[in-house]
C-alpha atoms as a PDB file:
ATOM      1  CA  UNK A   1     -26.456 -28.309  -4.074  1.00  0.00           C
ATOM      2  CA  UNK A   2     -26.441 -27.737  -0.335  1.00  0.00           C
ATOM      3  CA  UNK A   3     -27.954 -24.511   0.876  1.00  0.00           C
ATOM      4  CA  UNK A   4     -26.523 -22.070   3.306  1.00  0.00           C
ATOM      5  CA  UNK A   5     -27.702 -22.836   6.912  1.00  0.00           C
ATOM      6  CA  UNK A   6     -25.804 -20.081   8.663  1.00  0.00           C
ATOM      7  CA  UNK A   7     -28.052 -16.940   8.518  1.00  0.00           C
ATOM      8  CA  UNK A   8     -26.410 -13.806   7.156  1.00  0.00           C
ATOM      9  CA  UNK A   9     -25.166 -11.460  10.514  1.00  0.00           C
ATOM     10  CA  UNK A  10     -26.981  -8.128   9.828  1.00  0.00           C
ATOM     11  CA  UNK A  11     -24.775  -5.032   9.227  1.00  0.00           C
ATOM     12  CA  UNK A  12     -23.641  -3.601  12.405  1.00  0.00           C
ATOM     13  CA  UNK A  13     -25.018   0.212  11.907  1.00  0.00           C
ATOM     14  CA  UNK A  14     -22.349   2.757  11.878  1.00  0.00           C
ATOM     15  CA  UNK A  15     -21.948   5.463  14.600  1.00  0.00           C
ATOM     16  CA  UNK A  16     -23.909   8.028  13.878  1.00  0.00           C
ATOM     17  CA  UNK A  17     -21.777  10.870  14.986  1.00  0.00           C
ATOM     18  CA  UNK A  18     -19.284   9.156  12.456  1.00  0.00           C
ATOM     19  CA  UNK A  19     -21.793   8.804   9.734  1.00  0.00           C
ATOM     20  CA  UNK A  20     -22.502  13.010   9.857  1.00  0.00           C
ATOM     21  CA  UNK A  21     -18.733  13.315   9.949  1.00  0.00           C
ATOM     22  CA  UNK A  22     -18.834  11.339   6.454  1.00  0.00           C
ATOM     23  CA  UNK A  23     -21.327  13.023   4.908  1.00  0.00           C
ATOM     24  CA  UNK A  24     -19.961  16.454   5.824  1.00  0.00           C
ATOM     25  CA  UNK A  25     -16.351  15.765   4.552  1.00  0.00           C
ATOM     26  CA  UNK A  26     -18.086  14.232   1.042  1.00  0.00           C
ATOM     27  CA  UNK A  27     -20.048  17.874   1.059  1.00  0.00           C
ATOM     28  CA  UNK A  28     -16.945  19.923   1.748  1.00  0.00           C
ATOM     29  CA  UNK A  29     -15.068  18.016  -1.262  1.00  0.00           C
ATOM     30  CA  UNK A  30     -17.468  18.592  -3.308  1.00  0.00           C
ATOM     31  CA  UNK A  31     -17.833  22.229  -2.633  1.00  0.00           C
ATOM     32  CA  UNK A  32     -13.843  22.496  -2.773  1.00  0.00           C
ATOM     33  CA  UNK A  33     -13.980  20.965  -6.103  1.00  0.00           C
ATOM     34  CA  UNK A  34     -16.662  22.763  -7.611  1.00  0.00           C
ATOM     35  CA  UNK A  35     -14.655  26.624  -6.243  1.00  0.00           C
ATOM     36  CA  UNK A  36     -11.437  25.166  -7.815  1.00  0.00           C
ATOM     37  CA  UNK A  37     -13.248  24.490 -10.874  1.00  0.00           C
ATOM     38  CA  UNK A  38     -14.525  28.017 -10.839  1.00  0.00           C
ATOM     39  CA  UNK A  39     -11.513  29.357 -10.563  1.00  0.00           C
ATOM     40  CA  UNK A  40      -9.276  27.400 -13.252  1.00  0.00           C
ATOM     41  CA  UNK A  41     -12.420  28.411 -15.587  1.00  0.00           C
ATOM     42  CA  UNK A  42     -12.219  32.634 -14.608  1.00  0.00           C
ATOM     43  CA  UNK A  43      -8.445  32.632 -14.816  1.00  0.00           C
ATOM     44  CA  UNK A  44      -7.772  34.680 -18.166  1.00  0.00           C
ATOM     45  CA  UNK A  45      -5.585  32.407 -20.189  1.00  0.00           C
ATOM     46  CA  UNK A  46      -2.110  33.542 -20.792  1.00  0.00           C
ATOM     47  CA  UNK A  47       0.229  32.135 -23.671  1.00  0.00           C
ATOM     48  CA  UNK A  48       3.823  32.798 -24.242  1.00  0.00           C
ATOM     49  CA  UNK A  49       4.909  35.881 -25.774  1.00  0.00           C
ATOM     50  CA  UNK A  50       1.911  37.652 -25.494  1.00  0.00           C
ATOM     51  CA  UNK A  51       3.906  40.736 -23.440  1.00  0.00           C
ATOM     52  CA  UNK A  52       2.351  43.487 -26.045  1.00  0.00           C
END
């Protein structure tokens, strides 16, 4: 078996300011997911026929 001569390139880092940007949409997701959640879950539940 013949072994790799060419060395691996290292990972270029990332821009920064685009690395914040990342990690603050991920956060804002989250945080819109979690309200929506909340609200499906508070909304009284309302079935057909029910107009007593």
């Amino acid at each position: 078996m013949s072994s790799d001569d060419t060395p691996k390139q290292p990972k270029p880092k990332g821009n920064p300011r685009e690395d914040r940007l990342k990690q603050a949409l991920k956060a804002n997701l989250a945080r819109r997911k979690a309200q929506a959640r909340v609200r499906k879950d508070a909304q009284p539940t309302v079935k057909k026929g029910d107009d007593a």
